[in-house]
Protein backbone atom coordinates (compact mmCIF):
# COMPACT_ATOMS: atom_id res chain seq x y z
CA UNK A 1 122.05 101.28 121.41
CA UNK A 2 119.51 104.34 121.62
CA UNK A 3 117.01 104.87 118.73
CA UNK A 4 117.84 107.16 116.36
CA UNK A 5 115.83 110.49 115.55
CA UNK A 6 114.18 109.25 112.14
CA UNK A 7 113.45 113.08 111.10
CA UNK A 8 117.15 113.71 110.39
CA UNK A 9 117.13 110.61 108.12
CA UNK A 10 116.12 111.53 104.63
CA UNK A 11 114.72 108.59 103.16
CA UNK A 12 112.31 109.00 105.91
CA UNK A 13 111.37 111.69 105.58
CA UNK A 14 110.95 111.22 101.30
CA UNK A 15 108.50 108.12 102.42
CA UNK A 16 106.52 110.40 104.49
CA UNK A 17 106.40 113.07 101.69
CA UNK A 18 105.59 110.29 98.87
CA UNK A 19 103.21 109.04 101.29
CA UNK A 20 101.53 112.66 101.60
CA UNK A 21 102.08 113.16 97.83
CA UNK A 22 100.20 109.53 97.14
CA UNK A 23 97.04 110.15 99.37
CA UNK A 24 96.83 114.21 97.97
CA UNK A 25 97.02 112.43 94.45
CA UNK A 26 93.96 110.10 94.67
CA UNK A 27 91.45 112.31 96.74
CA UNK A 28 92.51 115.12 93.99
CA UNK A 29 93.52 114.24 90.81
CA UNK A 30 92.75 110.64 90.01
CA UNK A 31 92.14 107.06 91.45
CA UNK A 32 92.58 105.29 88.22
CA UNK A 33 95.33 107.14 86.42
CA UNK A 34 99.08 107.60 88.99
CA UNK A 35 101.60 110.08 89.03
CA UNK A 36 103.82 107.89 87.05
CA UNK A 37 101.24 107.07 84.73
CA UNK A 38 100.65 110.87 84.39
CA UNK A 39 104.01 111.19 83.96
CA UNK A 40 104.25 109.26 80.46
CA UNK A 41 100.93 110.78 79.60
CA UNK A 42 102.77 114.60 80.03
CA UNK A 43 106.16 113.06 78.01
CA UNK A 44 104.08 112.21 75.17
CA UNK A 45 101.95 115.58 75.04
CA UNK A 46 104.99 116.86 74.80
CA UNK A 47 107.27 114.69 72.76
CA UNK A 48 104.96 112.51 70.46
CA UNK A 49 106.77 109.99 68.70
CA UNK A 50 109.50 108.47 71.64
CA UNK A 51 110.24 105.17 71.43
CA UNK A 52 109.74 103.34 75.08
CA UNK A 53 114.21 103.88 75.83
CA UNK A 54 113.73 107.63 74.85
CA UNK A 55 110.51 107.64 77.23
CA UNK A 56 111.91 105.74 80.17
CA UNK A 57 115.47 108.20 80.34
CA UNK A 58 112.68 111.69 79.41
CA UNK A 59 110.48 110.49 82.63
CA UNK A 60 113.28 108.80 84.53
CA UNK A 61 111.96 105.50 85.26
CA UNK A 62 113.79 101.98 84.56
CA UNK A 63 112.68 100.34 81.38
CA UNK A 64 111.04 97.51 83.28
CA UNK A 65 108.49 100.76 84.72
CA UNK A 66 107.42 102.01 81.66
CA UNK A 67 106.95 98.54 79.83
CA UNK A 68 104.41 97.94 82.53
CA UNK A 69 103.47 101.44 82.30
CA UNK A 70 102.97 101.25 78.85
CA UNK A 71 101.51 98.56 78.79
CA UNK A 72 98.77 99.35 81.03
CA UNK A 73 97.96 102.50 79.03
CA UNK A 74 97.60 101.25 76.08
CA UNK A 75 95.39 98.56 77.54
CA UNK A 76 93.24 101.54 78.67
CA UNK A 77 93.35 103.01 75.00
CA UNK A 78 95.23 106.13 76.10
CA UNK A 79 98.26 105.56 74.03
CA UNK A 80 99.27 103.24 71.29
CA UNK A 81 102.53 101.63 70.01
CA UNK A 82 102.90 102.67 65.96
CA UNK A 83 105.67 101.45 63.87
CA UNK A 84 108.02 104.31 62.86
CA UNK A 85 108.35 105.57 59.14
CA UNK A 86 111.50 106.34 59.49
CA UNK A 87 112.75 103.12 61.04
CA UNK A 88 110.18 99.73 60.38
CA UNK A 89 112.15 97.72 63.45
CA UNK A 90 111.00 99.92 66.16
CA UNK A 91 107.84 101.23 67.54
CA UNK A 92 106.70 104.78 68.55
CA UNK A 93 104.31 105.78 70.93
CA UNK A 94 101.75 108.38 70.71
CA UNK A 95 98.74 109.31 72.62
CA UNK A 96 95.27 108.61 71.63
CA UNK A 97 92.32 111.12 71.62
CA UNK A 98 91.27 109.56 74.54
CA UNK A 99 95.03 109.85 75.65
CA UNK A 100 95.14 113.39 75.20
CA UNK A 101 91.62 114.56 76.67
CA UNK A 102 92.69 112.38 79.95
CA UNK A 103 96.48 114.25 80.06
CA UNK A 104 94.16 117.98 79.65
CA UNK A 105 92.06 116.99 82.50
CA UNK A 106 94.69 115.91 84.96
CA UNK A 107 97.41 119.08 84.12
CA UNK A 108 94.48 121.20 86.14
CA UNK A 109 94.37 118.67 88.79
CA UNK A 110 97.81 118.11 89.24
CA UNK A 111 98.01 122.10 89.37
CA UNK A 112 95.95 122.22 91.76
CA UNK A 113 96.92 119.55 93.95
CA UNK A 114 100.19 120.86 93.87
CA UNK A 115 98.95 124.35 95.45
CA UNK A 116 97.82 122.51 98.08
CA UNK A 117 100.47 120.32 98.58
CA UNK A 118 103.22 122.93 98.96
CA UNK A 119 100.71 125.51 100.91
CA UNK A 120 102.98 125.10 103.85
CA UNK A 121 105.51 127.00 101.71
CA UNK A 122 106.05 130.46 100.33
CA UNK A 123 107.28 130.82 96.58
CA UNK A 124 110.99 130.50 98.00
CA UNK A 125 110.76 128.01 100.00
CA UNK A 126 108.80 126.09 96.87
CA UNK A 127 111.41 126.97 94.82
CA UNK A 128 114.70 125.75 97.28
CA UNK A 129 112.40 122.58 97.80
CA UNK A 130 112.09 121.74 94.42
CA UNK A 131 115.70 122.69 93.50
CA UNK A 132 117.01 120.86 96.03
CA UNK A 133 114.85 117.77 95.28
CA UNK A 134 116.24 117.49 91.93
CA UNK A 135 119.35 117.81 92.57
CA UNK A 136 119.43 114.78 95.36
CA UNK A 137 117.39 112.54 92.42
CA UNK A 138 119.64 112.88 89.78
CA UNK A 139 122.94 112.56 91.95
CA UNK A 140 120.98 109.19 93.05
CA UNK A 141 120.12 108.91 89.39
CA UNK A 142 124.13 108.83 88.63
CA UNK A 143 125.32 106.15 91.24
CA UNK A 144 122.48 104.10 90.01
CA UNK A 145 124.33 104.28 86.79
């Protein structure tokens, strides 16, 4: 049997653009904080107050992720786990101060490491990539279930 021609398979070609993504990530935004890690960092910023369910669907990342994800950040003093008012049994997270000057300084980065990253492309072509990005992770999202 021949080999195939891998750039026509697209999990291929998303390894090779996570792998780009990965290495633009720590010579440009951080070494010590990830994209994922960012991630939860952004959800609260926006959203203070999810519990770590609510989190895990905002950021779309299995619950197993974030507990180690949260987990880690709050071992770093960037967030912290506070019981809610409104409901004693569960916990809320929320950023720290230290939480929310570390999210302030990596929006600019990421911004700017995203310039870079889609340089190759003009403002449509950022736009269709992005679009059609999304749309092939949440139809994966669904047959995950």
């Amino acid at each position: 049997m021949a080999a195939v021609d891998l750039s026509t398979h697209p999990g291929h070609l998303a390894r090779r653009l996570q792998q780009a993504h990965s290495l633009l990530w720590g010579a440009m935004v951080s070494e010590e904080t990830t994209s994922p890690q960012f991630a939860v960092l952004n959800a609260l910023e926006e959203k203070p107050g999810m519990d770590q369910r609510t989190l895990s669907e905002h950021v779309h990342l299995d619950r197993s992720t974030i507990a180690d994800l949260v987990a880690r950040l709050a071992g770093r003093e960037l967030l912290e786990r506070v019981r809610d008012p409104e409901d004693g049994r569960r916990n809320v997270l929320k950023l720290t101060e230290d939480g929310r000057r570390l999210h302030r300084k990596l929006v600019t980065r990421t911004a700017r490491m995203n310039r870079v990253f889609l340089a190759p492309l003009d403002g449509e072509e950022q736009e269709t990539l992005l679009r059609l990005i999304a749309r092939v992770a949440s139809a994966a999202e669904e047959l995950r279930g």
